[in-house]
N, C-alpha and C. Protein backbone atom coordinates (compact mmCIF):
# COMPACT_ATOMS: atom_id res chain seq x y z
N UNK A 1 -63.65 108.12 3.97
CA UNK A 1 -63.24 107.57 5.24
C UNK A 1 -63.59 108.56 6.34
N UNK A 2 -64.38 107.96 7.32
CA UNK A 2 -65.06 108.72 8.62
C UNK A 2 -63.61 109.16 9.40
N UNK A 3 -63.43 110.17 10.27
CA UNK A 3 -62.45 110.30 11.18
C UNK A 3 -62.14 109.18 12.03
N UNK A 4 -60.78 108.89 12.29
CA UNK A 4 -60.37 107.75 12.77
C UNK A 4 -60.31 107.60 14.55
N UNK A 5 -60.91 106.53 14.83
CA UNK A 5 -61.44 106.21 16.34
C UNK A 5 -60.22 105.59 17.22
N UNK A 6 -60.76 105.49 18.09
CA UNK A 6 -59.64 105.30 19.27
C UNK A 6 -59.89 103.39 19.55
N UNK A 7 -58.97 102.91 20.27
CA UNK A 7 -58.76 101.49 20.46
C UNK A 7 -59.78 101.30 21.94
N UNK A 8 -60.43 100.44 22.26
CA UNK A 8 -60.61 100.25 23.69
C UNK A 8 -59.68 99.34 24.17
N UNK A 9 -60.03 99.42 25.26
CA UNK A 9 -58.44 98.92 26.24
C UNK A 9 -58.65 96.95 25.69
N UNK A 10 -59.67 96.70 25.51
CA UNK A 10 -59.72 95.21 25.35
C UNK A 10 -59.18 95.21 24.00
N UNK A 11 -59.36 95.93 23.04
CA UNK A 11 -58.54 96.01 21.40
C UNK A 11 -56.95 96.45 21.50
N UNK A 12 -56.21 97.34 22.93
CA UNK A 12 -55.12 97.39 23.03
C UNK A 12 -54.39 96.14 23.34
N UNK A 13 -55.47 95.74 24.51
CA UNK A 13 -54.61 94.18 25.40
C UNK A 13 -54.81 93.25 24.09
N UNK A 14 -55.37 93.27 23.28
CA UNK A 14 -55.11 91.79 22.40
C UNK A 14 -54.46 92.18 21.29
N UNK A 15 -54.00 93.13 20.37
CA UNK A 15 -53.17 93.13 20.00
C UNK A 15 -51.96 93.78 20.26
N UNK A 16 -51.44 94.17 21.49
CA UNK A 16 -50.34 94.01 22.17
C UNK A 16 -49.85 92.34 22.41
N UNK A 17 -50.88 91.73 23.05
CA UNK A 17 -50.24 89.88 23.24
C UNK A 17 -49.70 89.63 22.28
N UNK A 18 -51.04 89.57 20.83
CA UNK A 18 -50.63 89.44 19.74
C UNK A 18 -49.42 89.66 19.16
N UNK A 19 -49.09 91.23 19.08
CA UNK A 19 -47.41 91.32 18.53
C UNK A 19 -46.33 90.53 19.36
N UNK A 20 -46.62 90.69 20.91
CA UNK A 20 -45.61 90.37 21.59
C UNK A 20 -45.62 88.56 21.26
N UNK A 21 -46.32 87.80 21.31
CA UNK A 21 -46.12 86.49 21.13
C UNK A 21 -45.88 86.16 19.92
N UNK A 22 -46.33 86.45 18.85
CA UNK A 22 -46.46 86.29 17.45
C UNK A 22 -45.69 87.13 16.99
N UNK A 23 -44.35 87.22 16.77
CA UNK A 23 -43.14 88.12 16.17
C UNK A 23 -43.80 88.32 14.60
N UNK A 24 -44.01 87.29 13.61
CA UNK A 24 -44.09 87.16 12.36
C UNK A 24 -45.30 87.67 12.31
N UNK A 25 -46.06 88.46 12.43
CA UNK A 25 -47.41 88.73 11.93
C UNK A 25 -47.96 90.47 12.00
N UNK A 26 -48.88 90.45 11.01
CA UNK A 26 -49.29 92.28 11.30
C UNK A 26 -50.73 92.49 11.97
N UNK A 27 -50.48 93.46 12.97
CA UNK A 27 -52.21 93.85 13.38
C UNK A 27 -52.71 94.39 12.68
N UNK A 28 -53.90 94.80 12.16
CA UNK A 28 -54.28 95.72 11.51
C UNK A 28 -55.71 96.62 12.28
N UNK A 29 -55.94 97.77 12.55
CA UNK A 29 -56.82 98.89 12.73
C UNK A 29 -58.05 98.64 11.82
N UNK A 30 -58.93 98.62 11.38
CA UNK A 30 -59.94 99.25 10.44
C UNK A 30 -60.08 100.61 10.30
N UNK A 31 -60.30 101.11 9.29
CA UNK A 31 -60.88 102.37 9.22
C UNK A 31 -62.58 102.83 9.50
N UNK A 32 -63.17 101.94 9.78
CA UNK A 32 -64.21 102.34 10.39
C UNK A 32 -65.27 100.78 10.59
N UNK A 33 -66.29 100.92 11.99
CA UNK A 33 -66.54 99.86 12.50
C UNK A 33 -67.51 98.69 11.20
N UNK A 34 -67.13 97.83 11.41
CA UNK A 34 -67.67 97.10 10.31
C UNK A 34 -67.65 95.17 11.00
N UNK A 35 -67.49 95.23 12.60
CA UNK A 35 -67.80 94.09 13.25
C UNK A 35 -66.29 93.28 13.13
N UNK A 36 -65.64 93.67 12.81
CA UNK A 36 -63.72 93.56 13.30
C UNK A 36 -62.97 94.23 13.77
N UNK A 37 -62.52 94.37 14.66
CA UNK A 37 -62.16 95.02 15.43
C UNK A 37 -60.60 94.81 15.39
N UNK A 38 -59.93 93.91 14.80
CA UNK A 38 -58.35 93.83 14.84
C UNK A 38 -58.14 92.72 13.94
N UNK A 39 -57.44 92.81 12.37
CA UNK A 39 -57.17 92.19 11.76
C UNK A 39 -55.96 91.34 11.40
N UNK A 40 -55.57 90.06 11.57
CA UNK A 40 -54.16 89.63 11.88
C UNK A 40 -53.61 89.10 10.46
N UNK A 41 -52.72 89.28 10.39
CA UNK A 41 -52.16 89.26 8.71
C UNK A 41 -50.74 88.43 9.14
N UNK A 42 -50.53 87.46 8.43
CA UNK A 42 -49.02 86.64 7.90
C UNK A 42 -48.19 88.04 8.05
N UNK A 43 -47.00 87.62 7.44
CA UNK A 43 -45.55 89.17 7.43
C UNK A 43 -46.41 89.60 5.88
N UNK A 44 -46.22 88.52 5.21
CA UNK A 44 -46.51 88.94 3.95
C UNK A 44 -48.09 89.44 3.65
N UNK A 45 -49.02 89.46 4.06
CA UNK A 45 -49.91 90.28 4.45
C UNK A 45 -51.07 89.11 3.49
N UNK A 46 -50.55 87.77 3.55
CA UNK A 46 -51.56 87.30 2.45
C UNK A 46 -53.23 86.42 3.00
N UNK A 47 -52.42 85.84 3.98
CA UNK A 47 -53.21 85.29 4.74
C UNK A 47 -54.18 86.09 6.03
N UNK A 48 -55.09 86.19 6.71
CA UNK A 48 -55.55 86.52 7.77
C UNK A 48 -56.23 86.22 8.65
N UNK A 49 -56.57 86.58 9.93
CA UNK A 49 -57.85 86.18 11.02
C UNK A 49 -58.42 87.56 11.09
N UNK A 50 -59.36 87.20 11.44
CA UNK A 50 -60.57 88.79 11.58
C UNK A 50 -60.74 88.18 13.09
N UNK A 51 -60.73 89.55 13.80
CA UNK A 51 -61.20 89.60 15.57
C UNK A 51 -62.40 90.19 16.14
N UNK A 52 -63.56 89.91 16.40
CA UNK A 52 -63.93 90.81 17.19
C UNK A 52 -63.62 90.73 18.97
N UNK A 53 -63.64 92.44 19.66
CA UNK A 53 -63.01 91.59 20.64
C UNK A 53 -64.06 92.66 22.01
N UNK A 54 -64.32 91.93 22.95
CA UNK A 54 -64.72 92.01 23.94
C UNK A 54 -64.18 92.15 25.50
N UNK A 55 -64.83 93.42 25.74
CA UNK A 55 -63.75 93.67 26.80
C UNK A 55 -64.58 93.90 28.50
N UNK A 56 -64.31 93.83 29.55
CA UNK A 56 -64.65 93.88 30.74
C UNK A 56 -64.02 94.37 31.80
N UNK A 57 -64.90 95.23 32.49
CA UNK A 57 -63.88 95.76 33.91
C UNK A 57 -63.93 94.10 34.57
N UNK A 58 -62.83 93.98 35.73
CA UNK A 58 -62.97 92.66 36.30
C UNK A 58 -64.05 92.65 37.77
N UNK A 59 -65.09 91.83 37.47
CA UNK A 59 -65.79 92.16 38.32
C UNK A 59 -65.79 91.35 39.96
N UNK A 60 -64.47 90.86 39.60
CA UNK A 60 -63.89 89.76 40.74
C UNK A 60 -63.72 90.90 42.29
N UNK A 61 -62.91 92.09 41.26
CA UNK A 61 -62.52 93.02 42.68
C UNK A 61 -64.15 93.79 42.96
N UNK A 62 -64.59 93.93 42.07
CA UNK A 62 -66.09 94.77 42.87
C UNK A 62 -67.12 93.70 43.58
N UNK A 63 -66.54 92.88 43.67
CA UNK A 63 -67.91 91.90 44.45
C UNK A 63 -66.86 91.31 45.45
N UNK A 64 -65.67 91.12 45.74
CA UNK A 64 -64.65 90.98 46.64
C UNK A 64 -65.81 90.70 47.97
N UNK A 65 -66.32 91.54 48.34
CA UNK A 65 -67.40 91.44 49.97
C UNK A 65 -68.08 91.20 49.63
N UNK A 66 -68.72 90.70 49.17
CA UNK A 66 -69.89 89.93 48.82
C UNK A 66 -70.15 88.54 48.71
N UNK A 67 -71.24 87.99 48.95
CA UNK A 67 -71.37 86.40 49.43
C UNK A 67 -70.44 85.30 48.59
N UNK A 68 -70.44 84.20 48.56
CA UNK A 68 -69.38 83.50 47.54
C UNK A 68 -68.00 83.40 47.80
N UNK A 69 -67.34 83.79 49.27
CA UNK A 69 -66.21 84.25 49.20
C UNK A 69 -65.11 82.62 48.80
N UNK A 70 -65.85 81.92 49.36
CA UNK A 70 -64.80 80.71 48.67
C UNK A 70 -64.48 80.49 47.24
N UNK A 71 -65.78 80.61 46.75
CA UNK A 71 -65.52 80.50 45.32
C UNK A 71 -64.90 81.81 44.88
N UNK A 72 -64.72 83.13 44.99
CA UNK A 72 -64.34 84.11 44.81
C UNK A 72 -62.74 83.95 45.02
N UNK A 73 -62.55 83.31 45.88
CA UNK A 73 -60.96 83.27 46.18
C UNK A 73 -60.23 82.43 45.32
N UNK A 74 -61.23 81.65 44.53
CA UNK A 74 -60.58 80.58 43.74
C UNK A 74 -60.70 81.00 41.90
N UNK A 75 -61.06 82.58 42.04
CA UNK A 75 -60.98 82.85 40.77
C UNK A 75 -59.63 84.01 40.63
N UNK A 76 -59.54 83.91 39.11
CA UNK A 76 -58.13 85.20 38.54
C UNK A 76 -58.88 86.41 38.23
N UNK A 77 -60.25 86.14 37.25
CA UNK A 77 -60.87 87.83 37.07
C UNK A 77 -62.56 86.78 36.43
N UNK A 78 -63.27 87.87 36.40
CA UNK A 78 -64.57 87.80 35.74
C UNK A 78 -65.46 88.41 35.58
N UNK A 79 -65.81 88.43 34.45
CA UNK A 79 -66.37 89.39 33.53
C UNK A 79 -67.51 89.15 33.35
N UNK A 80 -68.11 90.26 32.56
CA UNK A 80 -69.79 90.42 32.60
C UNK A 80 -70.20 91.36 30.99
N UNK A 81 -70.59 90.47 29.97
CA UNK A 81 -71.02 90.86 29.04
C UNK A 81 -72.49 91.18 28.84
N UNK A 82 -73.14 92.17 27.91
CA UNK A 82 -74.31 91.98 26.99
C UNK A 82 -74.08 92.11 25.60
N UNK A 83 -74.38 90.04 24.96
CA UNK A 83 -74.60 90.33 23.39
C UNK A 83 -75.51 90.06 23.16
N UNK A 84 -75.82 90.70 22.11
CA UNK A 84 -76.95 90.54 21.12
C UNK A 84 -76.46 89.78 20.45
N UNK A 85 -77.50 88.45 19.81
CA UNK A 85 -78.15 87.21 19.75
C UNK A 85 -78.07 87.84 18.30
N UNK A 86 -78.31 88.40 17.52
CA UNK A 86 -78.51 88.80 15.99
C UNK A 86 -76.67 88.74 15.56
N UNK A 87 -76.00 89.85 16.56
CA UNK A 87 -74.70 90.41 16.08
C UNK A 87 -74.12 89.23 15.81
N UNK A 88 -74.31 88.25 17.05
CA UNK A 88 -73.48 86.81 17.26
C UNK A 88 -73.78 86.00 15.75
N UNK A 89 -75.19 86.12 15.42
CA UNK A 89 -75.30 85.18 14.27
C UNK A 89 -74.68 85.83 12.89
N UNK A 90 -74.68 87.18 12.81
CA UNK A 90 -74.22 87.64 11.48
C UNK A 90 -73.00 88.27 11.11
N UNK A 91 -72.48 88.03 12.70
CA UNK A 91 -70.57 88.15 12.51
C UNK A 91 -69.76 87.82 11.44
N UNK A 92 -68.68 88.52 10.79
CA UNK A 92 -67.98 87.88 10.08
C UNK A 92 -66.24 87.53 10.53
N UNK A 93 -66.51 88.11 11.78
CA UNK A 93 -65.21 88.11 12.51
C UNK A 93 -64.97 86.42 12.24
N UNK A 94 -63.55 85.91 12.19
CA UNK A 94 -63.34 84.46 12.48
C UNK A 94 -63.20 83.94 13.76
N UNK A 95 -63.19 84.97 15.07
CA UNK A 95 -63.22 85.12 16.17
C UNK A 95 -63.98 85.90 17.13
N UNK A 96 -64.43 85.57 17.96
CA UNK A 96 -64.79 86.72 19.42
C UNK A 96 -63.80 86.02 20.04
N UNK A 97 -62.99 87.93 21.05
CA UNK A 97 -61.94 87.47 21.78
C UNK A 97 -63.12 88.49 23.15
N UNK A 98 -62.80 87.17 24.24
CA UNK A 98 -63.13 88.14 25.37
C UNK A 98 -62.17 88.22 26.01
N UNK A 99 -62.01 89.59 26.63
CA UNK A 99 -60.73 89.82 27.13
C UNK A 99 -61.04 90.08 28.81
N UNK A 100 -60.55 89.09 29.60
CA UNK A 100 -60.83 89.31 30.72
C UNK A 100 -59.34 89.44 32.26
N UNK A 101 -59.17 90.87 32.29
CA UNK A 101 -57.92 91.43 32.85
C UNK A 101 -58.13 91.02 34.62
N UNK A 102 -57.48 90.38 34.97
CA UNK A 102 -58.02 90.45 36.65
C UNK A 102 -57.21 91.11 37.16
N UNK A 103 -57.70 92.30 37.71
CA UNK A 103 -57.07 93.50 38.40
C UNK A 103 -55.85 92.61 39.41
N UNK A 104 -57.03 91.62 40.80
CA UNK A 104 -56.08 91.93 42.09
C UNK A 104 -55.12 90.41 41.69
N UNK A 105 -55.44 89.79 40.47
CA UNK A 105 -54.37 88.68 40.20
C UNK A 105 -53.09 89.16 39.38
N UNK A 106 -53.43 90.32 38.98
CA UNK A 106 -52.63 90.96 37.96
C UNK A 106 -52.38 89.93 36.53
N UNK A 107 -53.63 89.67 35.95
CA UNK A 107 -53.67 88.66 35.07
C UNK A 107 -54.47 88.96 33.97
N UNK A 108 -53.86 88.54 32.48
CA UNK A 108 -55.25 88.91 31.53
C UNK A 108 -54.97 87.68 30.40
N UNK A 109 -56.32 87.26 30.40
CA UNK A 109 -56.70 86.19 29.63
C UNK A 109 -57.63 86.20 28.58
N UNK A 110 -57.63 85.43 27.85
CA UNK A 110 -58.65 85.32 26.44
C UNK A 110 -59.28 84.93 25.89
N UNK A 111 -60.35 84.63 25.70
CA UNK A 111 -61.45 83.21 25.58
C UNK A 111 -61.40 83.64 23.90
N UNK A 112 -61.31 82.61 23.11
CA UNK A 112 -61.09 82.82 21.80
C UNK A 112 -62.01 81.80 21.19
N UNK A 113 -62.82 82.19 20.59
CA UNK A 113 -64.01 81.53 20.04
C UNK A 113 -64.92 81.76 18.82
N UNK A 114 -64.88 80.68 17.95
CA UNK A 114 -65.65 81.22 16.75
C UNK A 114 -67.03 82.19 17.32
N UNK A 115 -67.61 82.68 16.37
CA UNK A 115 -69.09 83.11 16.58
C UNK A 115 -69.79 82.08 16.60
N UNK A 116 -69.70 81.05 15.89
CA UNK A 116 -70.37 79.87 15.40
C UNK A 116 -70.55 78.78 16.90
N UNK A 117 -69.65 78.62 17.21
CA UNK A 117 -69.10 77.97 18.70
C UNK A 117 -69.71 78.70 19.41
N UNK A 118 -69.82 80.15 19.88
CA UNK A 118 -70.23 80.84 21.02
C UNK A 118 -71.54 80.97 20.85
N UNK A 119 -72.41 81.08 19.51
CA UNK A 119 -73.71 81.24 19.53
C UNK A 119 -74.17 79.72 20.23
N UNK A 120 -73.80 78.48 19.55
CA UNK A 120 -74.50 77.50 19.72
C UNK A 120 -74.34 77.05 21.45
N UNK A 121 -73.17 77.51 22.08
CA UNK A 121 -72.94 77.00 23.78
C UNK A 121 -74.18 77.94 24.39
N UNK A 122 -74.35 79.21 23.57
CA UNK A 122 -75.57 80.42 24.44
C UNK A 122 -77.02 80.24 24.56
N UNK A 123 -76.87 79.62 22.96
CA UNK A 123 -78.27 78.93 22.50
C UNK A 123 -78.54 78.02 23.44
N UNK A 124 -78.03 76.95 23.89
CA UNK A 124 -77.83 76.08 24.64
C UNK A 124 -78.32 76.32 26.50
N UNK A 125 -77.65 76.77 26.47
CA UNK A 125 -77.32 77.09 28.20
C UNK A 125 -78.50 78.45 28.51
N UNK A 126 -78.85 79.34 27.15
CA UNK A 126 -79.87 80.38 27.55
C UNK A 126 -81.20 79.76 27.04
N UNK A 127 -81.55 78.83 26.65
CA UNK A 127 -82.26 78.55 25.94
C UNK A 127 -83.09 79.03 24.69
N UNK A 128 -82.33 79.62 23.97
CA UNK A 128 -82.26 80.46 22.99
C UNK A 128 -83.64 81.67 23.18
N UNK A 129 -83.44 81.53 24.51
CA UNK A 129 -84.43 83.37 25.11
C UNK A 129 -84.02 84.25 24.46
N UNK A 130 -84.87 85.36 24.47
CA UNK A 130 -83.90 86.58 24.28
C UNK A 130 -83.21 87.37 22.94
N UNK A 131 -83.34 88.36 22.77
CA UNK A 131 -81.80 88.96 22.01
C UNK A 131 -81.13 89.64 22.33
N UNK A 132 -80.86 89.69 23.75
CA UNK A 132 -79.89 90.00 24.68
C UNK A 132 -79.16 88.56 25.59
N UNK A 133 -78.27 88.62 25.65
CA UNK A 133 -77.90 87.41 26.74
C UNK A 133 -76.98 87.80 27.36
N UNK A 134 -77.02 87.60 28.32
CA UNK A 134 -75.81 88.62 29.83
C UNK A 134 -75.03 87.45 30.10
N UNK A 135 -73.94 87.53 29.65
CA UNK A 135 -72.36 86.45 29.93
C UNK A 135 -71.76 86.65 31.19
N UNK A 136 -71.68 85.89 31.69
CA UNK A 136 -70.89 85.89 32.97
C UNK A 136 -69.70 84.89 32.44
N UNK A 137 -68.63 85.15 32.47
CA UNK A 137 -67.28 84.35 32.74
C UNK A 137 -66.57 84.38 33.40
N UNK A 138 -65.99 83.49 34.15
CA UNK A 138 -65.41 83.32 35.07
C UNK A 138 -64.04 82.45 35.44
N UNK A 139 -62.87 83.00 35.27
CA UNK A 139 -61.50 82.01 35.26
C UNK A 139 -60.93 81.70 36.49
N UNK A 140 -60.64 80.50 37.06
CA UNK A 140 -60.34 80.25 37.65
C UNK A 140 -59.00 80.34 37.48
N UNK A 141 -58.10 80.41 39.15
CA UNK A 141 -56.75 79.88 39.32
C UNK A 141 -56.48 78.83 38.96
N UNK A 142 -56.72 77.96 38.74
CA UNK A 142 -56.59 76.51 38.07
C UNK A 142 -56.73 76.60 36.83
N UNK A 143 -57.11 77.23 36.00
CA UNK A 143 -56.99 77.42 34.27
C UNK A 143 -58.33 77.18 33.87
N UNK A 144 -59.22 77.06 34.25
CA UNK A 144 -60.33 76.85 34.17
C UNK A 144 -61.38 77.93 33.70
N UNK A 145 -62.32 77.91 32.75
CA UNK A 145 -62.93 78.90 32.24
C UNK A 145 -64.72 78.44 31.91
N UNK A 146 -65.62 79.10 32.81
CA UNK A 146 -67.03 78.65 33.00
C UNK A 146 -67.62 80.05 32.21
N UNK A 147 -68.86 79.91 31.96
CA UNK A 147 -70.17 80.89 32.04
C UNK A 147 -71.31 80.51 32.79
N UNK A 148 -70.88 81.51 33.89
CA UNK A 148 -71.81 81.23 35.07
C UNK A 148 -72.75 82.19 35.12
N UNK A 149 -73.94 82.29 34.28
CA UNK A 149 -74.71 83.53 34.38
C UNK A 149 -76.00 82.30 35.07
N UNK A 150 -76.45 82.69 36.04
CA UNK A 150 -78.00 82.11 36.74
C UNK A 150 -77.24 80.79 37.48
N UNK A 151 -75.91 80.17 37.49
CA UNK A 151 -75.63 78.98 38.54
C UNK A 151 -76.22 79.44 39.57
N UNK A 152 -76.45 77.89 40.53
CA UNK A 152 -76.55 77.97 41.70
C UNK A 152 -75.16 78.36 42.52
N UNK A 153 -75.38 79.04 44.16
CA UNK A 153 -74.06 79.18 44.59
C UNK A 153 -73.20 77.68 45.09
N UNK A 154 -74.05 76.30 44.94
CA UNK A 154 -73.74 75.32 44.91
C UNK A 154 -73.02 74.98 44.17
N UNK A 155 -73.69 75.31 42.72
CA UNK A 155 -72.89 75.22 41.45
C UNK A 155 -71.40 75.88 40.89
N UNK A 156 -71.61 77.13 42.10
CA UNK A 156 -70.31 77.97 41.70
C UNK A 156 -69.38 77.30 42.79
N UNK A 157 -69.21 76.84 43.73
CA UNK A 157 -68.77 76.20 44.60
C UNK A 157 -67.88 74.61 43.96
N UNK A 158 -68.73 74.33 43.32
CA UNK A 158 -68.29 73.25 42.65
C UNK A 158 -67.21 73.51 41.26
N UNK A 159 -67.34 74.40 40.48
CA UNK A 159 -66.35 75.25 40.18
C UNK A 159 -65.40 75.52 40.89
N UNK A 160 -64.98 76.32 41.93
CA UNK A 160 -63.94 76.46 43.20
C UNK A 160 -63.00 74.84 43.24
N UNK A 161 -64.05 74.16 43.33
CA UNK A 161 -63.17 72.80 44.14
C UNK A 161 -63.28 71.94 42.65
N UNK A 162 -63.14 72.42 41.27
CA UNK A 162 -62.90 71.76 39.95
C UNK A 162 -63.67 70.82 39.79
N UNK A 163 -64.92 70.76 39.91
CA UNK A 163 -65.45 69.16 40.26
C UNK A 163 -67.22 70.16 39.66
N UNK A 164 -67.45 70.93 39.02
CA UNK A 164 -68.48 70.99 38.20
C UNK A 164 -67.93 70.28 36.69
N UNK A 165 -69.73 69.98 35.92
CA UNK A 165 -69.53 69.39 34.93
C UNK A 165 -70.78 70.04 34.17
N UNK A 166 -70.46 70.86 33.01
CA UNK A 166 -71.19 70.97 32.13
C UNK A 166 -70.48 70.99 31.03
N UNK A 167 -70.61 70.93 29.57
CA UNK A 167 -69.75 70.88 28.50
C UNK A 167 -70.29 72.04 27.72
N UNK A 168 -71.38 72.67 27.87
CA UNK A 168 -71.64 73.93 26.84
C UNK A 168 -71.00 75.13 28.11
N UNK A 169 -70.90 75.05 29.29
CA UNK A 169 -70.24 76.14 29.79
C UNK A 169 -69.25 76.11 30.02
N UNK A 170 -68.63 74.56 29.90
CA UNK A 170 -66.98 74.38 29.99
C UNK A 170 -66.41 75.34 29.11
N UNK A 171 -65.41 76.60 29.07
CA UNK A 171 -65.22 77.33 27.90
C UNK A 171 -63.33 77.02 28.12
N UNK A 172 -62.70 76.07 28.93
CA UNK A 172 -61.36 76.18 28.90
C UNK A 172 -60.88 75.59 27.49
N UNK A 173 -60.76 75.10 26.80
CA UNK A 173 -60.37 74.87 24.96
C UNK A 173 -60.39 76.00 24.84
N UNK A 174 -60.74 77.06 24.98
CA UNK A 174 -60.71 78.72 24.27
C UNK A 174 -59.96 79.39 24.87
N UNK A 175 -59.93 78.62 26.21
CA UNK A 175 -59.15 79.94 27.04
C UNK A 175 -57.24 80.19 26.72
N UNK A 176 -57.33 81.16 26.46
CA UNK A 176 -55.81 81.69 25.72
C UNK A 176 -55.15 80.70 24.36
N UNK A 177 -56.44 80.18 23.61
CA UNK A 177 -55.74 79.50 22.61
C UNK A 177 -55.69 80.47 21.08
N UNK A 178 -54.97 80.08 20.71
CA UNK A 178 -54.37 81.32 19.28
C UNK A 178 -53.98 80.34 17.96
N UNK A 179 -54.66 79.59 18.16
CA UNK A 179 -54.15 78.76 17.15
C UNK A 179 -54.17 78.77 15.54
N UNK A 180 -55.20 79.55 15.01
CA UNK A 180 -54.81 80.70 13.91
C UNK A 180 -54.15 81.18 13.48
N UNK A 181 -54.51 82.04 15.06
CA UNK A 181 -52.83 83.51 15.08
C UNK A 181 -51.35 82.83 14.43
N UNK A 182 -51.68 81.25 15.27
CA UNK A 182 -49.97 80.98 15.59
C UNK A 182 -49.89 80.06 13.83
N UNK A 183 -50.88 79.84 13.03
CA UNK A 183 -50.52 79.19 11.70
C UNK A 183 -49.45 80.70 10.90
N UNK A 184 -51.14 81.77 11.39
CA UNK A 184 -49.93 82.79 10.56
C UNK A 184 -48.51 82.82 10.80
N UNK A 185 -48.21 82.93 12.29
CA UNK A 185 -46.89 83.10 12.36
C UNK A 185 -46.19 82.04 11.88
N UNK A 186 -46.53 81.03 11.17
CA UNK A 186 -44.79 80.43 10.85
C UNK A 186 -44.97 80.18 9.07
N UNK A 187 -45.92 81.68 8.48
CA UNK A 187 -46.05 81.64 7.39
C UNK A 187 -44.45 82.43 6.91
C-alpha cells in the first residue's frame, strides 16, 4: 500500500452530504487511485455504489462582469470540466458525481450520472470529436441543470427564461438525485 492521499474538496463535499443525509450507510476512502474515488456501503457493509467524483471552482463568480449578465443572474454556480473520452468509457465507478459549489449563492449541488449516461449525452452533443471534451454546466435558480459548452448567447438566454429545449443537455434527472445511495440506506 502506497502512502495515503488527501481528499479534494469535491470528495469532502460528497461524502459529507452523503453521511449527513444517509444516516444508515458507510463512506469508504480507497487506498490508492484506481478510478473511485468514494465508496458507499449499506451499515452492514454488503451492498455498494462506487463514485467517481468531479469537482470545480464556481465559475459563476469569475465571469460575474462579463457579457451574459441576464443569464448569469439566473444561475446558482457553474462549472467547467476536462474529460477524457477513454476514462469515461472504461470507468468502473457506478457513478460520476459533479460537484458544483456556487460560491455567491452559497449552494452545492450534484449531477449524478452513470458513465454510461454521461458518455452517450457527450457523444451526442460533442459529436464524438476529440478525447478531450470541455463540460460546461450550468444550474440554474430554478433547478435546472444544462451543458452549455459552444451555446449560442441566444441559447443561454433561453435557459435564463426556462424555455430552452434540448434532451441530451437537459442534465436536471441527475441533478441532486441519490437514488442508489438512498436503496442502501434503508438496507
Amino acid at each position: 500500500m502506497k502512502s495515503i492521499f488527501s481528499v479534494h474538496a469535491g470528495e469532502y463535499l460528497t461524502g459529507s452530504h452523503i453521511e449527513k443525509k444517509f444516516r444508515h450507510v458507510n463512506v469508504w476512502l480507497p487506498a490508492k487511485d484506481t478510478g473511485i474515488d468514494l465508496l458507499v456501503s449499506d451499515r452492514a457493509n454488503r451492498k455498494t455504489v462506487s463514485l467517481q467524483v468531479k469537482f470545480s471552482k464556481d465559475f459563476l463568480v469569475s465571469s460575474r462582469n462579463r457579457k451574459e449578465q441576464e443569464y448569469q443572474n439566473k444561475l446558482r454556480a457553474s462549472g467547467w470540466w476536462s474529460l477524457n473520452r477513454a476514462k469515461i468509457q472504461q470507468s468502473r465507478a457506478d457513478y460520476w458525481v459533479f460537484v458544483l459549489q456556487g460560491f455567491a449563492n452559497k449552494s452545492t449541488d450534484y449531477v449524478v450520472i452513470s458513465p454510461q449516461e454521461l458518455l452517450r449525452r457527450l457523444q451526442s452533443i460533442h459529436q464524438r470529436k476529440g478525447k478531450i471534451w470541455h463540460v460546461y454546466l450550468s444550474i440554474t435558480k430554478e433547478g435546472g441543470c444544462w451543458e452549455t459548452r459552444d451555446l449560442t448567447n441566444g441559447d443561454k438566454l433561453l435557459i435564463a427564461k426556462d424555455k430552452f429545449s434540448d434532451p441530451n443537455r437537459d442534465l436536471r434527472k441527475f441533478l441532486n438525485v441519490w437514488d442508489r445511495v438512498e436503496r442502501l440506506n434503508n438496507f
